[in-house]
C-alpha atoms as a PDB file:
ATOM      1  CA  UNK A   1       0.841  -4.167 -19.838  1.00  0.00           C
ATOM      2  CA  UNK A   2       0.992  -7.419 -17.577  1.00  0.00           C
ATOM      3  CA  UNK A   3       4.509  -6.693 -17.304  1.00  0.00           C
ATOM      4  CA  UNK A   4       3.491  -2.963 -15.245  1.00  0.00           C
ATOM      5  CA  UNK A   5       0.576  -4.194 -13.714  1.00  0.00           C
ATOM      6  CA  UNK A   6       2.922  -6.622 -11.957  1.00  0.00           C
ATOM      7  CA  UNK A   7       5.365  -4.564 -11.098  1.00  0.00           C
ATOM      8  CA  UNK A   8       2.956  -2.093 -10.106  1.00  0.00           C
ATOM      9  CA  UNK A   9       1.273  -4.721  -7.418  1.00  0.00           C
ATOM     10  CA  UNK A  10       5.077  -5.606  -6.314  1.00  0.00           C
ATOM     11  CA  UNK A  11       5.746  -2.145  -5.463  1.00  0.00           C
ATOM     12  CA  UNK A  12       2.868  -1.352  -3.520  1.00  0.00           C
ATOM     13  CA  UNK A  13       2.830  -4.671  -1.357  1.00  0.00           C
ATOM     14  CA  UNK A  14       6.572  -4.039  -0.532  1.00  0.00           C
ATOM     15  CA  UNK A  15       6.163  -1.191   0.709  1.00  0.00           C
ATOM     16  CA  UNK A  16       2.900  -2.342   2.473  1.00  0.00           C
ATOM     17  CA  UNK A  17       5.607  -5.412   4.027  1.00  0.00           C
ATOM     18  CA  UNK A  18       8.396  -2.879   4.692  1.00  0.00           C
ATOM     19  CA  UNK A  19       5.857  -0.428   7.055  1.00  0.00           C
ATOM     20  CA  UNK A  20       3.887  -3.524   8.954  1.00  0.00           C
ATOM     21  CA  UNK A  21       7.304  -5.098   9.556  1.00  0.00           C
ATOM     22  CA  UNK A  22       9.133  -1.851  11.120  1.00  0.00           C
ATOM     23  CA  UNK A  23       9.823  -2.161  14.531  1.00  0.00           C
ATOM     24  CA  UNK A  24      11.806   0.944  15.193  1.00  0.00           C
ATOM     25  CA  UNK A  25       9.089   3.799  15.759  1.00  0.00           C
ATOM     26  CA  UNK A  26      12.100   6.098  14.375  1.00  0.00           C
ATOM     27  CA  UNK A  27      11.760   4.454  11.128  1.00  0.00           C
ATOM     28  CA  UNK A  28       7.471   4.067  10.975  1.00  0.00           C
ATOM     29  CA  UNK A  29       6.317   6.914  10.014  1.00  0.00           C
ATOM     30  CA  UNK A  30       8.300   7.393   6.389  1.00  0.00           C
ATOM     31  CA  UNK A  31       7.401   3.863   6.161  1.00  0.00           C
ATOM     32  CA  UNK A  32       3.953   4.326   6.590  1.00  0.00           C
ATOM     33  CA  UNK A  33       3.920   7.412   4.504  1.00  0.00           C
ATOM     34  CA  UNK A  34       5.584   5.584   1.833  1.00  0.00           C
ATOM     35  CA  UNK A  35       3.407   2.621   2.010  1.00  0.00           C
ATOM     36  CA  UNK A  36       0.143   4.826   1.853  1.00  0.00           C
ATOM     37  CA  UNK A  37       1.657   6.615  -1.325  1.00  0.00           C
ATOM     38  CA  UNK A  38       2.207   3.274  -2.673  1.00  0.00           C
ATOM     39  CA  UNK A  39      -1.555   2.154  -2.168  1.00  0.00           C
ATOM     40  CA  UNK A  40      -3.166   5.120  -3.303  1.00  0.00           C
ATOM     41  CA  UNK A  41      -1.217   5.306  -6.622  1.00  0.00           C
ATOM     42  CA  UNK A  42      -2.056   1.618  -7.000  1.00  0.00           C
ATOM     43  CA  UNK A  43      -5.718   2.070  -6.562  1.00  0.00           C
ATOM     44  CA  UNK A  44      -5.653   5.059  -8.841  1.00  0.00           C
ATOM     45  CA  UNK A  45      -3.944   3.258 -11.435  1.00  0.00           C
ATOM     46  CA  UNK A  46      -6.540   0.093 -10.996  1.00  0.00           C
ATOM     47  CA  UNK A  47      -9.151   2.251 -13.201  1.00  0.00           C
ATOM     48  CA  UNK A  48      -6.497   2.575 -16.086  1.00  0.00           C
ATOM     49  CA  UNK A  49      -4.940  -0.532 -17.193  1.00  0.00           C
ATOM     50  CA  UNK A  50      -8.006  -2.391 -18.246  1.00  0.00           C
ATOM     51  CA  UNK A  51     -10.745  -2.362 -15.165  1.00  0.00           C
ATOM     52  CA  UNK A  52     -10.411  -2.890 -11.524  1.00  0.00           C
ATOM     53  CA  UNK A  53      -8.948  -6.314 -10.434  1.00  0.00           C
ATOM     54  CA  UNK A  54     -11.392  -6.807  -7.860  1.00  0.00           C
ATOM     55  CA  UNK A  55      -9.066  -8.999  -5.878  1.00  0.00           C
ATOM     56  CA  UNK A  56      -6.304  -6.676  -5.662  1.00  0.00           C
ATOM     57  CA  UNK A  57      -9.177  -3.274  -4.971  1.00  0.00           C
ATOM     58  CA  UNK A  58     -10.059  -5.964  -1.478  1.00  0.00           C
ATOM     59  CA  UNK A  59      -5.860  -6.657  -0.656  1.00  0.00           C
ATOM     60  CA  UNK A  60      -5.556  -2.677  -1.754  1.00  0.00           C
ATOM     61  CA  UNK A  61      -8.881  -1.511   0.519  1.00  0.00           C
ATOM     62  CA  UNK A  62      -7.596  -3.887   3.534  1.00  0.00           C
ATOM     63  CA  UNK A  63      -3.807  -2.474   3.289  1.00  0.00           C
ATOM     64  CA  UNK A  64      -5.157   1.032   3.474  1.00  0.00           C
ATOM     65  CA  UNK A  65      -6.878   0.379   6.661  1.00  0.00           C
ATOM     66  CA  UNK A  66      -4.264  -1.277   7.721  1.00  0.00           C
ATOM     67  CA  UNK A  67      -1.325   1.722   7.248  1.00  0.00           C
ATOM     68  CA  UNK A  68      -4.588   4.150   8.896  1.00  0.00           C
ATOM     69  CA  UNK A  69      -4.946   2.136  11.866  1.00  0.00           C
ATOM     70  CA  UNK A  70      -1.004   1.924  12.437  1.00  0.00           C
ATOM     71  CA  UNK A  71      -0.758   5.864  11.880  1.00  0.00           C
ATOM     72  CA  UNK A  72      -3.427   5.626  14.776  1.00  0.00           C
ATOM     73  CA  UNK A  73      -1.440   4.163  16.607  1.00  0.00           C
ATOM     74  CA  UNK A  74       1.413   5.621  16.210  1.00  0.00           C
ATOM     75  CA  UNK A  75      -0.059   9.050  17.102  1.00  0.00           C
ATOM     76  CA  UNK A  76      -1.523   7.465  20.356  1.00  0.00           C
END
């Protein structure tokens, strides 16, 4: 289980990297889509594999803000 909770944390914080580093706007929005995807799963999956990592819900909580404000922006 540590083995998927880890990965699971990897994948969602690389894609949370890959959108907040983009620079080409042609390239953002999958980015941002994918990154979103990413943190939502994650969070989901916090309630199943053994309680909420409270750490990682606050890093999880400040990401998705994070991808909504840049899809504000974006769309300004």
């Amino acid at each position: 289980m540590q083995a998927t909770h880890a990965r699971n944390q990897t994948m969602w914080t690389e894609a949370f990297k890959d959108a907040v580093l983009e620079l080409d706007p042609r390239f953002l929005p999958p980015k941002l889509a994918a990154a979103q995807a990413a943190i939502e799963d994650r969070l989901l999956e916090t309630g199943f594999d053994g309680g909420p990592d409270l750490e990682e819900v606050m890093k999880l909580e400040d990401a998705k803000r994070t991808i909504m404000l840049l899809w504000h922006q974006e769309q300004t």
